[in-house]
C-alpha atoms as a PDB file:
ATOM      1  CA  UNK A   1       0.000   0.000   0.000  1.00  0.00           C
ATOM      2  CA  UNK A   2       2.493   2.340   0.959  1.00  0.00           C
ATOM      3  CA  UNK A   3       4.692   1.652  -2.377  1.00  0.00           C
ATOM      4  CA  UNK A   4       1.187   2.207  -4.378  1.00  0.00           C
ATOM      5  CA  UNK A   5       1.118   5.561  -2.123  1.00  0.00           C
ATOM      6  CA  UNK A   6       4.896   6.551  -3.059  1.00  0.00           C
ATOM      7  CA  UNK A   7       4.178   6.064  -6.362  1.00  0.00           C
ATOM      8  CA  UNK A   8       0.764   7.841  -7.046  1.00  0.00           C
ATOM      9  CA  UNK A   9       2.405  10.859  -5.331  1.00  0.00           C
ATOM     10  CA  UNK A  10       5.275  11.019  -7.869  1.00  0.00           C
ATOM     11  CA  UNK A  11       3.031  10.569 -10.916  1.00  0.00           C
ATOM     12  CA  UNK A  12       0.838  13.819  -9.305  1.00  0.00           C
ATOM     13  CA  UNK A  13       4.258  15.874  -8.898  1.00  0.00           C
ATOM     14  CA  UNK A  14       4.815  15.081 -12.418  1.00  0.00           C
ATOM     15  CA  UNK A  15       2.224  16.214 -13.841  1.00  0.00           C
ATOM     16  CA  UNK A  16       2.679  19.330 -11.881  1.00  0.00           C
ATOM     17  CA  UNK A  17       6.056  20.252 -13.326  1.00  0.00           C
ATOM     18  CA  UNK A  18       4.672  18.820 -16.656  1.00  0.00           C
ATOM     19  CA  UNK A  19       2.181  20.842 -16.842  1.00  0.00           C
ATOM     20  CA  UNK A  20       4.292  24.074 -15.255  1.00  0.00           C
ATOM     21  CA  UNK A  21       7.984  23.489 -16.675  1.00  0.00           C
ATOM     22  CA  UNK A  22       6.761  21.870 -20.293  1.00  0.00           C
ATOM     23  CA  UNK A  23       9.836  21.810 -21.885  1.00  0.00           C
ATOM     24  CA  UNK A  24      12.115  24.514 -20.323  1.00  0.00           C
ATOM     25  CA  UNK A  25      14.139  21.484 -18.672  1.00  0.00           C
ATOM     26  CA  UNK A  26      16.744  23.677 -17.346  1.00  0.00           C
ATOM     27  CA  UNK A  27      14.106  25.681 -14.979  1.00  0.00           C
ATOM     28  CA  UNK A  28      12.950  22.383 -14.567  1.00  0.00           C
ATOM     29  CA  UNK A  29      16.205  21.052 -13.120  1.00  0.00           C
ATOM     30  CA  UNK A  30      16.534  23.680 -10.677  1.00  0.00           C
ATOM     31  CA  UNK A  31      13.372  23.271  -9.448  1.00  0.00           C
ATOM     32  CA  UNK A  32      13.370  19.388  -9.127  1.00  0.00           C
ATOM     33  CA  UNK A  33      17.248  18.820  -8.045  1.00  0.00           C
ATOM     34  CA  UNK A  34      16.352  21.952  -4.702  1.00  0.00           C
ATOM     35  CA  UNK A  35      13.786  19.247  -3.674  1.00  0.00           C
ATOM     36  CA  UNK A  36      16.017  16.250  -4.428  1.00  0.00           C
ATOM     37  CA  UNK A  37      18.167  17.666  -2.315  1.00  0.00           C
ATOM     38  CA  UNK A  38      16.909  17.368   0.695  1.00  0.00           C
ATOM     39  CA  UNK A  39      15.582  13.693   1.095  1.00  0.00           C
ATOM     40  CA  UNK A  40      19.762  12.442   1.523  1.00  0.00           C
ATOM     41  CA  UNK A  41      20.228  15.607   3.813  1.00  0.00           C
ATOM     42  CA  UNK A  42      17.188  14.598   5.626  1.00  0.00           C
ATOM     43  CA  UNK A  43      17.596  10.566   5.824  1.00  0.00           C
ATOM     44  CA  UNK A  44      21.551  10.754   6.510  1.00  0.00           C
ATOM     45  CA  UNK A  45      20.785  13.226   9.669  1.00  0.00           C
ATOM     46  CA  UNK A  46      17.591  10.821  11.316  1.00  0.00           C
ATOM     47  CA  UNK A  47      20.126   7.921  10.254  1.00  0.00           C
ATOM     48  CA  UNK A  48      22.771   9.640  11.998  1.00  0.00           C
ATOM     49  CA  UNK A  49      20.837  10.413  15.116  1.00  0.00           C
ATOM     50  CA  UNK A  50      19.661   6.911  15.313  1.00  0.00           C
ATOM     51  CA  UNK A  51      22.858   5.659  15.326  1.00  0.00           C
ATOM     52  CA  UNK A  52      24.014   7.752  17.748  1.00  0.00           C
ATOM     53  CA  UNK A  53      21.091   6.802  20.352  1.00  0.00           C
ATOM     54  CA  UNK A  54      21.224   3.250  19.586  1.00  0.00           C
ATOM     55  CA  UNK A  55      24.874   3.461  20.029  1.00  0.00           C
ATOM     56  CA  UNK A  56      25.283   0.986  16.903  1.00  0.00           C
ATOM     57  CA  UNK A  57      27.242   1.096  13.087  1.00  0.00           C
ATOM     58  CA  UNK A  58      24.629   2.213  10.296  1.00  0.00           C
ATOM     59  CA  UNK A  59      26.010  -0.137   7.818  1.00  0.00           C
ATOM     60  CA  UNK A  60      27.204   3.157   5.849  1.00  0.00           C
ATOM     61  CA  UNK A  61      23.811   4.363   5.252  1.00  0.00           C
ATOM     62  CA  UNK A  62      24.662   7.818   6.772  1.00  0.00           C
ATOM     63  CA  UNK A  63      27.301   8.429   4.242  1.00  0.00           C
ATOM     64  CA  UNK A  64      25.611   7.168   0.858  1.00  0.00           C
ATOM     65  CA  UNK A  65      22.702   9.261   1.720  1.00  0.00           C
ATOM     66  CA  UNK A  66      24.766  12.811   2.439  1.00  0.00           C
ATOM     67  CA  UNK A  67      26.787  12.214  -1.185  1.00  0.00           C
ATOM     68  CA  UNK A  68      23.400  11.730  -2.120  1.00  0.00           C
ATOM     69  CA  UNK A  69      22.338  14.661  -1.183  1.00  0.00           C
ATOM     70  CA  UNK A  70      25.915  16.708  -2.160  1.00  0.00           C
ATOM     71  CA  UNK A  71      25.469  14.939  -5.365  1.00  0.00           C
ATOM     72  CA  UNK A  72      22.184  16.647  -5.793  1.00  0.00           C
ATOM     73  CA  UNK A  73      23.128  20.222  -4.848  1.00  0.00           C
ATOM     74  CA  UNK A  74      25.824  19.467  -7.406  1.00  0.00           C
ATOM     75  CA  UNK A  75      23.096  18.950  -9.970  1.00  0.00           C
ATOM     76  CA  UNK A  76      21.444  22.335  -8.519  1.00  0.00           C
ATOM     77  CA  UNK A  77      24.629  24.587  -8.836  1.00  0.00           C
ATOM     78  CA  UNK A  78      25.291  23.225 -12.217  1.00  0.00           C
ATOM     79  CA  UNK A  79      21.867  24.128 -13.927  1.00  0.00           C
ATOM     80  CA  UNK A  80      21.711  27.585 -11.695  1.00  0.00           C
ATOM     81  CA  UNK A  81      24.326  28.367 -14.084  1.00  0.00           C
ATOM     82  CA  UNK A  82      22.867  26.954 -17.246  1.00  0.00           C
ATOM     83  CA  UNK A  83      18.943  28.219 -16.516  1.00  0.00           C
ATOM     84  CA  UNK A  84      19.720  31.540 -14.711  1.00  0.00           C
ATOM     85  CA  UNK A  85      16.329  31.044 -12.695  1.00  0.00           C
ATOM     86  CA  UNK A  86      14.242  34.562 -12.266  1.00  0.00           C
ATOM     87  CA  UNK A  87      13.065  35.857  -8.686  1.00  0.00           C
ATOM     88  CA  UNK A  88       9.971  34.334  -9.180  1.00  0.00           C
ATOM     89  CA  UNK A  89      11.716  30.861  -9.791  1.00  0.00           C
ATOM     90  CA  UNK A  90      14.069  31.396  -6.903  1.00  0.00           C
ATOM     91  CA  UNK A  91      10.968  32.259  -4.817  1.00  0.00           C
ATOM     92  CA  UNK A  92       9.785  28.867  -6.061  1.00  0.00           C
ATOM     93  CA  UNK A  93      12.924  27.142  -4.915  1.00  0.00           C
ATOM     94  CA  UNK A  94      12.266  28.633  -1.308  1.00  0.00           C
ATOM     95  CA  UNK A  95       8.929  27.235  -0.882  1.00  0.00           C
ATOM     96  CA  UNK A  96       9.415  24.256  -2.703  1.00  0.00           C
ATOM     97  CA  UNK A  97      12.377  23.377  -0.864  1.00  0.00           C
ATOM     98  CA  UNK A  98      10.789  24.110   2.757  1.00  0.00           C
ATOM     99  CA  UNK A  99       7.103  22.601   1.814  1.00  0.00           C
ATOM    100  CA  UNK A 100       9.146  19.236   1.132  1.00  0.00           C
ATOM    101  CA  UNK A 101      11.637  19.441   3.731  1.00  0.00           C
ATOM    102  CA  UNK A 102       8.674  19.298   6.836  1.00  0.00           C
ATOM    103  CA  UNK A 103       6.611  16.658   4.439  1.00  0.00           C
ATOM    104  CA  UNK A 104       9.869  14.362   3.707  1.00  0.00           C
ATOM    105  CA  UNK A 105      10.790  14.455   7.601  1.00  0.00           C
ATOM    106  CA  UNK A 106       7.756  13.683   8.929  1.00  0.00           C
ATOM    107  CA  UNK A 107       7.212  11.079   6.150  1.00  0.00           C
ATOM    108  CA  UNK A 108      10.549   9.574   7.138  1.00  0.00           C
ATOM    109  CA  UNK A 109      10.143   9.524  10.804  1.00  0.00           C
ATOM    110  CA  UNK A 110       6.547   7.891   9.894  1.00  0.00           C
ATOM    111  CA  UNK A 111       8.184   5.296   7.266  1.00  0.00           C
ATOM    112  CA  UNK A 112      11.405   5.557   6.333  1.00  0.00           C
ATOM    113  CA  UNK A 113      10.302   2.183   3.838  1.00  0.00           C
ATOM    114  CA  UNK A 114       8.257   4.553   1.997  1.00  0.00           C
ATOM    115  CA  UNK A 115       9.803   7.945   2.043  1.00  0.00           C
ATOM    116  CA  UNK A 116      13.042   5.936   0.441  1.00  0.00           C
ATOM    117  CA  UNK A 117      10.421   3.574  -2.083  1.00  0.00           C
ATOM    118  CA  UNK A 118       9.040   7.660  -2.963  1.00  0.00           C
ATOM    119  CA  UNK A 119      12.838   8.890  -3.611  1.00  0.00           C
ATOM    120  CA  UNK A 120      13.350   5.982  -5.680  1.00  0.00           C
ATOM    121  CA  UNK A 121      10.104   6.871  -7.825  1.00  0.00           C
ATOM    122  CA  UNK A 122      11.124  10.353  -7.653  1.00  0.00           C
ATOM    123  CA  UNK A 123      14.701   9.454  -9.304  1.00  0.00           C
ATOM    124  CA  UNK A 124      12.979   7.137 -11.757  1.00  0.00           C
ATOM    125  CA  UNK A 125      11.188  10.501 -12.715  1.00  0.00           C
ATOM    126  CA  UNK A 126      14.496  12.153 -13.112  1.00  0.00           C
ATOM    127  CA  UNK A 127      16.821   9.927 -14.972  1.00  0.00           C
ATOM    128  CA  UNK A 128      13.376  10.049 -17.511  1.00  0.00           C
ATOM    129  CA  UNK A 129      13.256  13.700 -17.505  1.00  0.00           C
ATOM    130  CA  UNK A 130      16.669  14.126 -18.135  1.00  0.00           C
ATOM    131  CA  UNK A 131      16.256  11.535 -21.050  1.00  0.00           C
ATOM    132  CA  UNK A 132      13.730  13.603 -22.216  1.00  0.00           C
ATOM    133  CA  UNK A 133      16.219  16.837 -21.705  1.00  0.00           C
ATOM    134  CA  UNK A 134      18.902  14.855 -24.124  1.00  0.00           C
ATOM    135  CA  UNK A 135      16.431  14.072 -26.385  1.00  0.00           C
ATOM    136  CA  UNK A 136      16.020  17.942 -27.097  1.00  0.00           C
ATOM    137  CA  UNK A 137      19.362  18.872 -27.392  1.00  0.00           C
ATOM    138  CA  UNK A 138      20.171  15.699 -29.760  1.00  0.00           C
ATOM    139  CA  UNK A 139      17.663  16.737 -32.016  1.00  0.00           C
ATOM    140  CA  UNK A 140      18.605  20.749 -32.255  1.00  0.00           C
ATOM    141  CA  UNK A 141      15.744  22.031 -30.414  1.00  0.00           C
ATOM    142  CA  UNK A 142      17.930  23.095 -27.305  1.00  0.00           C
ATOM    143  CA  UNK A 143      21.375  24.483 -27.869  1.00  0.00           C
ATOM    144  CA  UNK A 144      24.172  22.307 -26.614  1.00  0.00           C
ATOM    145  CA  UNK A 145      25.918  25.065 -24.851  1.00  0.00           C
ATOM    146  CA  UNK A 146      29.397  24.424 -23.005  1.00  0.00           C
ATOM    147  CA  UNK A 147      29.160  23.139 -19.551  1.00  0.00           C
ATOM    148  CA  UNK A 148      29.393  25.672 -16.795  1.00  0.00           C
ATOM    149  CA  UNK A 149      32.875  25.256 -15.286  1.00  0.00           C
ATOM    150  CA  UNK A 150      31.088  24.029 -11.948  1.00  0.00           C
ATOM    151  CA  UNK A 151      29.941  20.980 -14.091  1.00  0.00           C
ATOM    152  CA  UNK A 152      33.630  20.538 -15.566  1.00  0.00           C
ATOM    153  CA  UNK A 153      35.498  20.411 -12.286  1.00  0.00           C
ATOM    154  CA  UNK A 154      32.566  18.310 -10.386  1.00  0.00           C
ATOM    155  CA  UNK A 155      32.751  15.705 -12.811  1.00  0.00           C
ATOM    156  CA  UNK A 156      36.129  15.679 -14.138  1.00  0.00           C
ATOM    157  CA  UNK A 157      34.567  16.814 -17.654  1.00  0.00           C
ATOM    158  CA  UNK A 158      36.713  17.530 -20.631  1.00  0.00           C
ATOM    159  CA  UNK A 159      37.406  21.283 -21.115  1.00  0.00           C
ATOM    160  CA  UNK A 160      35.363  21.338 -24.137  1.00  0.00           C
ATOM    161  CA  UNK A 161      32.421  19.562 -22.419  1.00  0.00           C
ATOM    162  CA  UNK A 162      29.170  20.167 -23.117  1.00  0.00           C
ATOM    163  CA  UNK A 163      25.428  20.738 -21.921  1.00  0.00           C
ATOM    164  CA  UNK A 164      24.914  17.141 -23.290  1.00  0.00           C
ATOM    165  CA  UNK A 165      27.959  16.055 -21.584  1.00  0.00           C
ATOM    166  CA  UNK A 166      26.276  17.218 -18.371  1.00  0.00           C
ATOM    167  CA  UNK A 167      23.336  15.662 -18.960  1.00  0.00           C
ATOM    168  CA  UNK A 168      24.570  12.363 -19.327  1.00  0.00           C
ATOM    169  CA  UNK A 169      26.538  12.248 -15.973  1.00  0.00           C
ATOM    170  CA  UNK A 170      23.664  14.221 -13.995  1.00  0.00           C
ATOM    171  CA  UNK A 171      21.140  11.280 -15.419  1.00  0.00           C
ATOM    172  CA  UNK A 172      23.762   8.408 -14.409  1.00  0.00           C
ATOM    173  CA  UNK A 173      23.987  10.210 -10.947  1.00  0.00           C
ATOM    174  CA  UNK A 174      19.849   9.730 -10.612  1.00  0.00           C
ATOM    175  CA  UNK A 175      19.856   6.296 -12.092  1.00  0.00           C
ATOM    176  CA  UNK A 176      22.148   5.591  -9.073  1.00  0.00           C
ATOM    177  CA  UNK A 177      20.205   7.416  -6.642  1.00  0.00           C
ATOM    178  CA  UNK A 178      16.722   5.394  -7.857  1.00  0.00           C
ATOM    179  CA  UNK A 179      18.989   1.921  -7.432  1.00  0.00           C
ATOM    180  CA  UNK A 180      20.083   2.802  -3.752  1.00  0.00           C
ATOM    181  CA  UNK A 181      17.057   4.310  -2.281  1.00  0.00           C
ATOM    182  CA  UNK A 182      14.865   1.610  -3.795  1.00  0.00           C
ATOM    183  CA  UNK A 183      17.453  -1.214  -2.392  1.00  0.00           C
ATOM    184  CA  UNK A 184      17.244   0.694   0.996  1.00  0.00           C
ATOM    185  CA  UNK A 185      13.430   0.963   1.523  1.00  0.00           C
ATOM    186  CA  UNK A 186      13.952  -3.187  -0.030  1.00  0.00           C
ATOM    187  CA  UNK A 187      16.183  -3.357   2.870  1.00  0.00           C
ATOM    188  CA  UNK A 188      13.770  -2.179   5.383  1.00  0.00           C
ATOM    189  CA  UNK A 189      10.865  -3.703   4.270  1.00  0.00           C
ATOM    190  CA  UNK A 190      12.748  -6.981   5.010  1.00  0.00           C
ATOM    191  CA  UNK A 191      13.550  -6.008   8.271  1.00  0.00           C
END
């Protein structure tokens, strides 16, 4: 039930930024990756406190989910550069990011199972968006403009690196993401 939940949620949020974003994917991006930013940030720091009280090893679930979430404000600083969001998007950002910080804790302090089964749809999501993203540059319909130098250094681009370049790591860095946060609410549904 709660998987069915996780999932239903994610196809409503997509619609959403379908229906809002269309196909500006870079405004997209910096919307999606300030709210995929929190659920690591948010996991690793309950992880970490229940560690601490239990006085016990996490099995290195702390520190996959903080690069998680350094992964993902990463993604965020990359297409800030790329999408030069307005006010009104930054505004956006703000309330996106603090409406789904309070939901994801309280979510993951009421089932961690599901809050890490949603992340995993959420990531699904993304790695298909950012399909979708590549698909528009291939074809001409987006420019393939360099890669911000943020992107370069991050990933250990090439100099002459490219938005499409970009693309292609960010959407390997979500395909991960989906793998480990589905394995961990697999994990704890098992438990």
């Amino acid at each position: 039930m709660s998987d069915r939940i996780a999932f239903r949620l994610t196809k409503m949020l997509r619609f959403c930024a379908d229906t809002f974003f269309a196909k500006r994917y870079g405004h997209r991006a910096v919307i999606l990756e300030t709210v995929a930013g929190v659920p690591g940030m948010v996991a690793g720091m309950l992880r970490h406190m229940r560690s601490l009280r239990r006085m016990e090893d996490d099995n290195g679930w702390i520190r996959t989910l903080l690069d998680e979430a350094e992964n993902e404000r990463m993604h965020l600083m990359t297409f800030i550069e790329i999408a030069k969001p307005s006010w009104f998007e930054r505004l956006l950002i703000l309330l996106a990011q603090g409406f789904f910080f309070s939901g994801f804790l309280l979510l993951y302090i009421i089932s961690a199972k599901t809050a890490h089964r949603l992340v995993g749809y959420f990531e699904e999501e993304a790695v298909y968006s950012y399909s979708c993203y590549l698909q528009e540059v291939d074809s001409g319909a987006l420019d393939n403009i360099p890669a911000p130098q943020v992107a370069i250094d991050y990933w250990q681009l090439p100099a002459d690196a490219r938005l499409r370049d970009v693309i292609i790591v960010v959407r390997a860095d979500e395909a991960g993401h989906r793998d480990v946060n589905h394995d961990f609410a697999n994990q704890l549904a098992n438990n």
